[in-house]
Protein backbone atom coordinates (compact mmCIF):
# COMPACT_ATOMS: atom_id res chain seq x y z
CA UNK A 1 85.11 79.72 124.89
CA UNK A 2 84.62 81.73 121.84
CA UNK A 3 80.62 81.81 122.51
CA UNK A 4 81.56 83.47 126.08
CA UNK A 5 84.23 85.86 124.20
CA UNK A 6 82.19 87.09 121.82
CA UNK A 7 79.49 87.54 124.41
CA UNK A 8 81.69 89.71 126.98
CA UNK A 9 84.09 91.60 124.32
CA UNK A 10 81.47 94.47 123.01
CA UNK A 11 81.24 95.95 126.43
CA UNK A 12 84.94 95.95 127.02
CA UNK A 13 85.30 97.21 123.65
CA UNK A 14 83.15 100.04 123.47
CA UNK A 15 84.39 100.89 126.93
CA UNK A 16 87.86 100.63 125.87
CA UNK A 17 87.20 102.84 122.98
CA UNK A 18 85.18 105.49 124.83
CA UNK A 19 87.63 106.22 127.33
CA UNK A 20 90.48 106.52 124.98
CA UNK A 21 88.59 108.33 122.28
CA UNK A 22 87.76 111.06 125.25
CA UNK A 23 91.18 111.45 126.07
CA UNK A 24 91.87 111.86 122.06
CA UNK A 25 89.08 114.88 122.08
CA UNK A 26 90.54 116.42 124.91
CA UNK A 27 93.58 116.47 123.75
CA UNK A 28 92.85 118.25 120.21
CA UNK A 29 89.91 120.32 121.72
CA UNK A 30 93.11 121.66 124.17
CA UNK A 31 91.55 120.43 127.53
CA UNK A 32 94.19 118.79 128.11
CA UNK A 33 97.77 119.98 127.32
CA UNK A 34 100.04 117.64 125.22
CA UNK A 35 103.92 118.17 125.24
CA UNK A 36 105.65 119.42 122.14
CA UNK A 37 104.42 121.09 119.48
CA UNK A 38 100.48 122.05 118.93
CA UNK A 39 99.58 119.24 116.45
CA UNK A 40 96.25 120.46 115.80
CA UNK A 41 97.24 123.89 113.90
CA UNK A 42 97.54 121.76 110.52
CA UNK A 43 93.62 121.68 110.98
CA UNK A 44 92.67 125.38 112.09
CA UNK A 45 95.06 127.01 109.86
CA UNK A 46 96.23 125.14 107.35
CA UNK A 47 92.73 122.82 106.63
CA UNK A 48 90.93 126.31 107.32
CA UNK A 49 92.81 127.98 104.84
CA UNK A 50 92.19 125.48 102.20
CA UNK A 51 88.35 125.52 103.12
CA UNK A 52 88.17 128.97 102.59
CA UNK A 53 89.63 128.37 98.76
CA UNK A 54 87.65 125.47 98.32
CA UNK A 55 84.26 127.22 99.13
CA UNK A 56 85.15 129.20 95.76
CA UNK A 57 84.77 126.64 93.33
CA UNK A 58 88.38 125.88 93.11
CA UNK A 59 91.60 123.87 94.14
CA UNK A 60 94.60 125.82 95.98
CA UNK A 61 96.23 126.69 92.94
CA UNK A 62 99.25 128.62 94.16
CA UNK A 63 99.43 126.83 97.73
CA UNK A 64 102.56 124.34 97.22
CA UNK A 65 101.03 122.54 100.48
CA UNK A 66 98.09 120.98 98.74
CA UNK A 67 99.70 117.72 97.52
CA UNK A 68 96.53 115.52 97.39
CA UNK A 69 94.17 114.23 94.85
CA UNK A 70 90.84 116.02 94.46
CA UNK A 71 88.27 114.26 96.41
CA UNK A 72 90.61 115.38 99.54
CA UNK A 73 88.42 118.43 99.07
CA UNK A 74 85.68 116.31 100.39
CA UNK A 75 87.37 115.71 103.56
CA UNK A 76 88.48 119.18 103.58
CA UNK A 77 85.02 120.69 103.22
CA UNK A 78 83.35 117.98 105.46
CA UNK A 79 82.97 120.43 108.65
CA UNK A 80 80.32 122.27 106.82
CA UNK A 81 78.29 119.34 107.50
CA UNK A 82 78.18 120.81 111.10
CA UNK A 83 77.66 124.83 110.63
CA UNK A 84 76.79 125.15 114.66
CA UNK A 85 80.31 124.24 115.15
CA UNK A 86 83.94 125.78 114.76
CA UNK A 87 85.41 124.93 112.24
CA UNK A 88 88.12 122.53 114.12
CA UNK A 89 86.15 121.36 116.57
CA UNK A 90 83.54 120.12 113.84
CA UNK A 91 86.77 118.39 112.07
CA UNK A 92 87.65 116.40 115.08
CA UNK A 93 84.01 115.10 115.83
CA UNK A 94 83.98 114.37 112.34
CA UNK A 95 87.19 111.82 112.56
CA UNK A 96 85.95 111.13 115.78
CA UNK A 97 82.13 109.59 114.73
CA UNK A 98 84.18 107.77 111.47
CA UNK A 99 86.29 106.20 113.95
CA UNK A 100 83.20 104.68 115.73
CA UNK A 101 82.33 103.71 111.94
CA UNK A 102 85.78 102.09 111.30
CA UNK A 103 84.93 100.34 114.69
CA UNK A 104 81.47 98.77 113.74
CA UNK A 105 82.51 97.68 110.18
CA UNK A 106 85.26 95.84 111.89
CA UNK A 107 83.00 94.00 115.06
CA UNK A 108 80.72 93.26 112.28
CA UNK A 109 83.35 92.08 110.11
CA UNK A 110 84.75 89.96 113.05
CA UNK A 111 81.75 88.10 113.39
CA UNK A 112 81.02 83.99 111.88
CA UNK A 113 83.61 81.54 110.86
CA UNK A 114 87.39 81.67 110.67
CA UNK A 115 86.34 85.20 111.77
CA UNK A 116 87.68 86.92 114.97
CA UNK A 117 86.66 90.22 117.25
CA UNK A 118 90.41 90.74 117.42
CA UNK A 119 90.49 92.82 114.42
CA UNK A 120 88.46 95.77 116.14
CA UNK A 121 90.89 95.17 119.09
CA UNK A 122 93.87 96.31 117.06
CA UNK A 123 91.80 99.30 115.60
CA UNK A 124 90.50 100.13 119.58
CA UNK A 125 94.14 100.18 120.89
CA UNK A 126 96.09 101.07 117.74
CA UNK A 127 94.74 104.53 116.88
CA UNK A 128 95.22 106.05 121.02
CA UNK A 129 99.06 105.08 120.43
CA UNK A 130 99.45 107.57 117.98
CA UNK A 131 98.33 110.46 120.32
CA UNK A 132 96.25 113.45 119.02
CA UNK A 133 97.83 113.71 115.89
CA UNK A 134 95.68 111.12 114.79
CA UNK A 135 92.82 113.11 115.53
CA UNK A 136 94.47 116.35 113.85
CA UNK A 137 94.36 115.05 109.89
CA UNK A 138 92.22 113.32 107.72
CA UNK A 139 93.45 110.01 107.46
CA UNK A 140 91.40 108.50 109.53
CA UNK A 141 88.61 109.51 106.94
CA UNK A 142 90.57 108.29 104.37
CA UNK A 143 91.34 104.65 106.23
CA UNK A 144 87.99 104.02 107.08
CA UNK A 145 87.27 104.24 103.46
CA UNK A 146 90.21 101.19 102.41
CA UNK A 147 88.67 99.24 105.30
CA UNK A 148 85.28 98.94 104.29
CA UNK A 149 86.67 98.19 100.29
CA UNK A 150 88.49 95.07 101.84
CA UNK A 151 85.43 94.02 103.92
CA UNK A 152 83.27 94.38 101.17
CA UNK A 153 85.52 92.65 98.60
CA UNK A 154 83.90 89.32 99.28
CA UNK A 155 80.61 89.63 98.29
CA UNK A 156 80.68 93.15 96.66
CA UNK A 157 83.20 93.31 94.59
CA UNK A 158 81.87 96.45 92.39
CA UNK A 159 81.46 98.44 95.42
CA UNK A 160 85.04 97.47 96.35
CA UNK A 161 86.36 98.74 93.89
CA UNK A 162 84.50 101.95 93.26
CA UNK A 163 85.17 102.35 97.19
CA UNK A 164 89.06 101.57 96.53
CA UNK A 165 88.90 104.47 93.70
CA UNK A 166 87.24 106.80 95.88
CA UNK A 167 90.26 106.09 98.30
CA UNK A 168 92.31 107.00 95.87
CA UNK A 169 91.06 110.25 94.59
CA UNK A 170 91.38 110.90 98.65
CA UNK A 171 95.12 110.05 99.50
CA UNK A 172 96.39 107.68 96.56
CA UNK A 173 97.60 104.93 98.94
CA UNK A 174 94.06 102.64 98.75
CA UNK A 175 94.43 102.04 95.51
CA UNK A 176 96.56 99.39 96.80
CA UNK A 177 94.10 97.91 98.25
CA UNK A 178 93.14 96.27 95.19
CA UNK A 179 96.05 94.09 94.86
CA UNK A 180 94.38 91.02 96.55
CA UNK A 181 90.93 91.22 95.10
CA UNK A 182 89.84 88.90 92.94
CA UNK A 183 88.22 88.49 89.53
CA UNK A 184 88.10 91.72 87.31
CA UNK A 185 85.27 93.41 89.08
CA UNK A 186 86.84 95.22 91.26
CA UNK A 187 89.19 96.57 88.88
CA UNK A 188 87.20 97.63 86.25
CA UNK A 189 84.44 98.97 88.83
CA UNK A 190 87.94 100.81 90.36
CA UNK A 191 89.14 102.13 86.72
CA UNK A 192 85.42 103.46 85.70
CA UNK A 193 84.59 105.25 89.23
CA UNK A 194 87.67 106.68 89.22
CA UNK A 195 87.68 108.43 85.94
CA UNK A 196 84.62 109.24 85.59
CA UNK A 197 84.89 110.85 89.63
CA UNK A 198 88.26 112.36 88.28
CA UNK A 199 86.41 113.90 85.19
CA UNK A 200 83.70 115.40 87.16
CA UNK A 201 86.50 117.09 89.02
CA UNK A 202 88.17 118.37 86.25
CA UNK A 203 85.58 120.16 84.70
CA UNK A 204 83.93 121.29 87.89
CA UNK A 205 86.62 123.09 89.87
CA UNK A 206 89.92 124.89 88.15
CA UNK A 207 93.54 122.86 89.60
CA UNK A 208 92.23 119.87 89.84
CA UNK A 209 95.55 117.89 88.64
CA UNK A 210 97.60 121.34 90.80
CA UNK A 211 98.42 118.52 93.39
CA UNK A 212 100.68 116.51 91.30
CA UNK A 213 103.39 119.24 89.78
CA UNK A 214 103.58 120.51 94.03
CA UNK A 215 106.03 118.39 95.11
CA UNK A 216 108.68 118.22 92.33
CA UNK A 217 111.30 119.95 94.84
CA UNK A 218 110.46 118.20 98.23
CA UNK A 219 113.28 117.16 100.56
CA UNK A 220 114.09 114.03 102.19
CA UNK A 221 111.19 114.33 105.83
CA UNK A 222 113.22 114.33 108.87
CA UNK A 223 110.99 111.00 109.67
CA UNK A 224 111.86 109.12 107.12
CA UNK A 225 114.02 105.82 106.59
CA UNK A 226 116.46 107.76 104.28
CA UNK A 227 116.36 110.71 106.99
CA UNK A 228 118.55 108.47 108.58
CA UNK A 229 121.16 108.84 106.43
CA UNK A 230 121.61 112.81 106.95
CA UNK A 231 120.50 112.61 110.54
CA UNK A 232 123.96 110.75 111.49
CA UNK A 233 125.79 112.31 108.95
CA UNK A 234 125.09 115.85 110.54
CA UNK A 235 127.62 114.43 113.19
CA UNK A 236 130.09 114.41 110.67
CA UNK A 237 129.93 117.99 109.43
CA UNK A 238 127.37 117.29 106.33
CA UNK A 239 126.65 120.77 105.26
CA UNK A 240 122.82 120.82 104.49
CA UNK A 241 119.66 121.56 106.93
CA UNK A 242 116.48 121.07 108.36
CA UNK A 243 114.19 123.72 107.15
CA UNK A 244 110.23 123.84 106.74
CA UNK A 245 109.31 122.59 103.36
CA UNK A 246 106.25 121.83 101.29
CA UNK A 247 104.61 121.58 104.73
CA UNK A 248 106.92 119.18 106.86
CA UNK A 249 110.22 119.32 108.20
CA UNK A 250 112.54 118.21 106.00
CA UNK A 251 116.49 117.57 105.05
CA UNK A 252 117.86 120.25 102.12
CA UNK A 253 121.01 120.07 101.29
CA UNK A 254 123.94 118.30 99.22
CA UNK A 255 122.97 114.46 97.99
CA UNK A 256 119.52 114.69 99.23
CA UNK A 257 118.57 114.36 95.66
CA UNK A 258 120.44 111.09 95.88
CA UNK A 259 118.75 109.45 98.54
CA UNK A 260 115.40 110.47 97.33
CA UNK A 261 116.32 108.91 93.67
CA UNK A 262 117.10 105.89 96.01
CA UNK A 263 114.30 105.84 97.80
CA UNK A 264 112.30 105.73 94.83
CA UNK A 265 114.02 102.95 93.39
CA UNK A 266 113.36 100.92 96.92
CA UNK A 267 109.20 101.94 95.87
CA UNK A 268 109.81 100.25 92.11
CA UNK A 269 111.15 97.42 93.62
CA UNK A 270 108.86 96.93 96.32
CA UNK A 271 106.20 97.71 92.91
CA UNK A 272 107.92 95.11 91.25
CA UNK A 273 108.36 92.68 94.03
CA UNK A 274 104.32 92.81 94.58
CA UNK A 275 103.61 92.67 91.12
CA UNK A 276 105.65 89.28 90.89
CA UNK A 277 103.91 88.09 93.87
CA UNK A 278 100.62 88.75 92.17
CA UNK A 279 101.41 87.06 88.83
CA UNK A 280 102.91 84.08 90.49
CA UNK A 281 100.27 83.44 93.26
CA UNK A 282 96.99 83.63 90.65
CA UNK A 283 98.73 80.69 88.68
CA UNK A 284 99.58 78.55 91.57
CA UNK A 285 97.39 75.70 92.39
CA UNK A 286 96.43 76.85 95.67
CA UNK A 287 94.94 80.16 93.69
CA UNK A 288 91.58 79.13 95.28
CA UNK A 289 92.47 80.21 98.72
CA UNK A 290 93.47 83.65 97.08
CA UNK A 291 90.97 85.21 98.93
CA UNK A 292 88.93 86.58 102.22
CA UNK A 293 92.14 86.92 103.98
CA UNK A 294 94.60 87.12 101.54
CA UNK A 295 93.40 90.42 100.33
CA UNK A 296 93.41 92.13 103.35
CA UNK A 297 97.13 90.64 104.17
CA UNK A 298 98.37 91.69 100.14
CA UNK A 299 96.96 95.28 100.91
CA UNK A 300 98.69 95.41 104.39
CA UNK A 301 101.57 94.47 102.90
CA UNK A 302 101.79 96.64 99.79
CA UNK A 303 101.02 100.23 102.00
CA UNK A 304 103.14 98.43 104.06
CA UNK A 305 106.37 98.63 102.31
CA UNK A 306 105.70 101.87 100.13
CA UNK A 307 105.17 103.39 103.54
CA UNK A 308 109.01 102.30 104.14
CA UNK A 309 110.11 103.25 101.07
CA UNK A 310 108.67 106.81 100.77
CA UNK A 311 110.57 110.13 101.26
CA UNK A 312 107.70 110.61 103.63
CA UNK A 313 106.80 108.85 106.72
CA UNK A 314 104.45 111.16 108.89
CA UNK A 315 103.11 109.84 111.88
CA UNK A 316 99.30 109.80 110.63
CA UNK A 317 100.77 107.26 108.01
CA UNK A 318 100.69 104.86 110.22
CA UNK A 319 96.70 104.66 111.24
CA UNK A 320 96.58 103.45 107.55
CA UNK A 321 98.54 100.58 108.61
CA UNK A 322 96.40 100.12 111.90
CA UNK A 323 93.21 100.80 109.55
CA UNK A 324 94.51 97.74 107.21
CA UNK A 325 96.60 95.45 110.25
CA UNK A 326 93.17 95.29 111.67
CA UNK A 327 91.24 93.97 108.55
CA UNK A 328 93.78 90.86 108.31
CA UNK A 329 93.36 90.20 111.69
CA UNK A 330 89.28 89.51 111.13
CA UNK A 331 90.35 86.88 109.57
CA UNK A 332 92.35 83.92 112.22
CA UNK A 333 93.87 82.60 108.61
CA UNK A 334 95.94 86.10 108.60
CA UNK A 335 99.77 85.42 108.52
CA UNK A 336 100.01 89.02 109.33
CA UNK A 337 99.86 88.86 112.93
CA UNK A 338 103.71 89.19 113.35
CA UNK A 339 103.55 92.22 111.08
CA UNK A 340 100.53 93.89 112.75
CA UNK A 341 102.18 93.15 116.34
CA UNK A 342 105.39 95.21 115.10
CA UNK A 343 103.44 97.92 113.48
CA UNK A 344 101.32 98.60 116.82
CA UNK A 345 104.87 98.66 118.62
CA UNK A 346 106.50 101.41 116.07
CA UNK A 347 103.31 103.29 116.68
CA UNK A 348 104.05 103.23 120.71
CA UNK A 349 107.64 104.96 119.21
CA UNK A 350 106.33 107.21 116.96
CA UNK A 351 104.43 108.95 119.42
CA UNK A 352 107.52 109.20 121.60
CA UNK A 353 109.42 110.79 118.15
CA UNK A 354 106.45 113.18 117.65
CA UNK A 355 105.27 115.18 119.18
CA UNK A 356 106.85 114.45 122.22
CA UNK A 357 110.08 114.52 121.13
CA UNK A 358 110.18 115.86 118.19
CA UNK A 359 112.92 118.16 118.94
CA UNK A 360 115.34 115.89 119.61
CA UNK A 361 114.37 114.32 115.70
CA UNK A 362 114.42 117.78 114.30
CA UNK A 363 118.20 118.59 116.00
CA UNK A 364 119.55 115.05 115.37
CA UNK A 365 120.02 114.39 119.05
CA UNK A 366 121.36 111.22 119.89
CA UNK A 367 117.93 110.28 121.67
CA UNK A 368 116.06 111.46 118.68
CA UNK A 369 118.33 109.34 116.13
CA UNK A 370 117.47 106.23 118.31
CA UNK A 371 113.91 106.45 118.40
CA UNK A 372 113.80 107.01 114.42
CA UNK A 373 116.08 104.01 114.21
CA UNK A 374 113.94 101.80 116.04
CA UNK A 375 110.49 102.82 114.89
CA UNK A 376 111.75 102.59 111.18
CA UNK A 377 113.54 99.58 111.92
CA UNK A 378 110.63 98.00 113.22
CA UNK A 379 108.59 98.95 109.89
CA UNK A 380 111.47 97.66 108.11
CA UNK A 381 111.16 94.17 110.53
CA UNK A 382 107.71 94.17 109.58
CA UNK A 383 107.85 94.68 105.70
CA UNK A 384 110.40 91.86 105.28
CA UNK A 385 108.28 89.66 107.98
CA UNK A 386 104.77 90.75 105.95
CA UNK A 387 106.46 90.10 102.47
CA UNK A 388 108.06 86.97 103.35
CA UNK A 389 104.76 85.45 105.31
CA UNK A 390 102.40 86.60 101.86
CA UNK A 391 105.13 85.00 99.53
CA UNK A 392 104.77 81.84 101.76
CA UNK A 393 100.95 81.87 102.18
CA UNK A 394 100.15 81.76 98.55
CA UNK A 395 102.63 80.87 96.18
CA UNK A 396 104.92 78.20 98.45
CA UNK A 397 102.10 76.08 99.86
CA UNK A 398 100.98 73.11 97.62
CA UNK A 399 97.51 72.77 96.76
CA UNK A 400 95.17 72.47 99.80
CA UNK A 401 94.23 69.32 100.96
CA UNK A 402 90.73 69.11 102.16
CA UNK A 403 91.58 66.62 104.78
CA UNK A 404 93.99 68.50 106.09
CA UNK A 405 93.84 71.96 108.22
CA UNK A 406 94.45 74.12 104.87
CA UNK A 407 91.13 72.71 103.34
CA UNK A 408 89.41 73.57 106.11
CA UNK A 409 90.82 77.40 106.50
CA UNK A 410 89.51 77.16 102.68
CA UNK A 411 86.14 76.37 103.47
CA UNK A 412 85.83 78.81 105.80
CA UNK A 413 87.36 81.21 103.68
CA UNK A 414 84.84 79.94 100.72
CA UNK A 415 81.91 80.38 103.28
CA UNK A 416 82.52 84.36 104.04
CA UNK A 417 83.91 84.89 99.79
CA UNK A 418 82.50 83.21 97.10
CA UNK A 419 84.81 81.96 94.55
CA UNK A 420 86.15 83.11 91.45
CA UNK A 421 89.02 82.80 89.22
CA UNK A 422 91.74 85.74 89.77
């Protein structure tokens, strides 16, 4: 059965990722007309813009909009690569040809023992449910890059880690991804690349470190979990707004300072909660099955739940989660397929939220209150479902038994990672 799966799924694949990745282009190259507002702008003004400064030798120094670490000017400055073209359209095939990357490291990832072809599945039909948008930033660029740091965490480690850095200096977030590696390889290899890619920066190109003293005054995003808070109390005269700020829509106004110092409590905990798990679980006795899949379901998790937690929760944000989702579910010893399942539904609703209807989110419309309370709901479902399934997975189960069905998920784990101590 699997023989005859693996034979027949490449075709479907690559024809179910054709025809959706058409209708993506399409959309962003304005063939065909989405409802709500033009999503691609942030790339022919606001990307444009930033090229422009970039070209120069230097970071957007007074341009409160550029919240991202340096090597986002990589991304940034990518369409260059293709002079003959716009400069939008050459962003979009740009996403579009690292998709078909993210795509290929995943079939091939997919492929052996304890391995499945349903990983590039989730990537094929996650990304479409997100609608253009996905197309219209860089985050696809910046996924594909935490991808192939899990995949090659097995038998590179060094790379993973200098990948996982490079991540970082893109978008922060896949520094995470090294929570579930093991040994010290990818750590150190993660610490050196960084710095020394950091360093280069800062003595290359003036404003380097601009990005991090940009968004001391940011809002609470209209998207967000603690959104929710101002969205319903709106109803009941709250005397603050929704005005553009730092770049996004977001909530001004009296005690957004307090739900923002909240929300960043909920990010130490869920810090401190993933820290715990990662002492704990590298002293159990099962520590030997701390790997293959478990690193791809402890990075899942960890976006995961900062993603929850943030201030921020734009719908791009989520292809990291599709990016990561579909890693763990390479691997049929994943206990993330509840997790994924729920992320690929709030994706389905974020779509709905924006662009569709993002002007019922923006207004605090009854019908835009509901669809942020289920999609964030459902992230919420998942977090507690991915944390609780992780905790189990690793630090509840005894030591294997090689008999039993856990000694043989460990060999086949052993087979794709070799071993070493955490």
């Amino acid at each position: 059965m699997e023989t005859k799966d693996a034979g027949r799924s490449p075709v479907w694949l690559l024809t179910t990722w054709a025809a959706s990745r058409l209708v993506l282009m399409l959309l962003v190259l304005k063939v065909l007309v989405s409802p709500g507002p033009d999503v691609t702008s942030d790339v022919s003004v606001i990307y444009r813009g930033w090229y422009d400064v970039l070209r120069t030798g230097t970071f957007p120094l007074d341009d409160v909009t550029w919240q991202y670490p340096p090597a986002a000017a990589f991304a940034i400055l990518s369409p260059a690569l293709l002079p003959f073209l716009e400069y939008a359209t050459a962003f979009f095939v740009l996403v579009c040809v690292t998709d078909a990357a993210v795509l290929a490291l995943l079939w091939h990832a997919g492929r052996g023992a304890g391995r499945s072809s349903r990983g590039a599945w989730v990537w094929v039909v996650g990304v479409p449910l997100l609608g253009p948008t996905v197309y219209a930033r860089y985050d696809v660029m910046v996924t594909a890059v935490a991808v192939a740091a899990l995949l090659a965490a097995g038998r590179h480690p060094r790379v993973a880690g200098g990948l996982a850095a490079l991540g970082a200096l893109l978008k922060v977030w896949p520094a995470l991804v090294l929570l579930g590696m093991r040994g010290r390889s990818p750590w150190v290899a993660a610490v050196l690349s960084g710095v020394g890619l950091t360093a280069l920066f800062a003595v290359s190109m003036p404003g380097t470190f601009a990005f991090l003293t940009f968004q001391r005054e940011r809002g609470i995003e209209v998207e967000s979990l603690g959104s929710l808070v101002f969205h319903v109390a709106r109803h009941f005269g709250w005397e603050g707004g929704v005005l553009l700020n730092y770049g996004s829509m977001e909530f001004l106004g009296p005690h957004v300072g307090t739900v923002g110092t909240v929300s960043l409590g909920l990010s130490a905990v869920a810090f401190g909660w993933l820290l715990l798990w990662r002492l704990v679980a590298a002293r159990r006795p099962a520590a030997p099955r701390f790997a293959a899949h478990t690193a791809a379901d402890a990075a899942f998790v960890a976006v995961l739940m900062f993603t929850v937690t943030s201030r921020v929760i734009s719908p791009q944000y989520l292809v990291w989660l599709i990016g990561l989702g579909a890693v763990c579910w390479c691997f049929r010893a994943s206990r993330m397929r509840v997790p994924v399942t729920l992320v690929l539904v709030a994706s389905l609703v974020t779509v709905l939220e924006f662009p569709l209807l993002f002007g019922d989110v923006v207004t605090s419309t009854p019908l835009g209150i509901t669809l942020l309370f289920v999609r964030n709901g459902l992230l919420v479902a998942a977090s507690v479902a991915g944390a609780r399934a992780l905790w189990r997975d690793t630090v509840r189960r005894g030591a294997p038994d090689p008999a039993g069905e856990s000694g043989r998920v460990s060999r086949a784990a052993s087979a794709d990672t070799p071993a070493s101590a955490p």
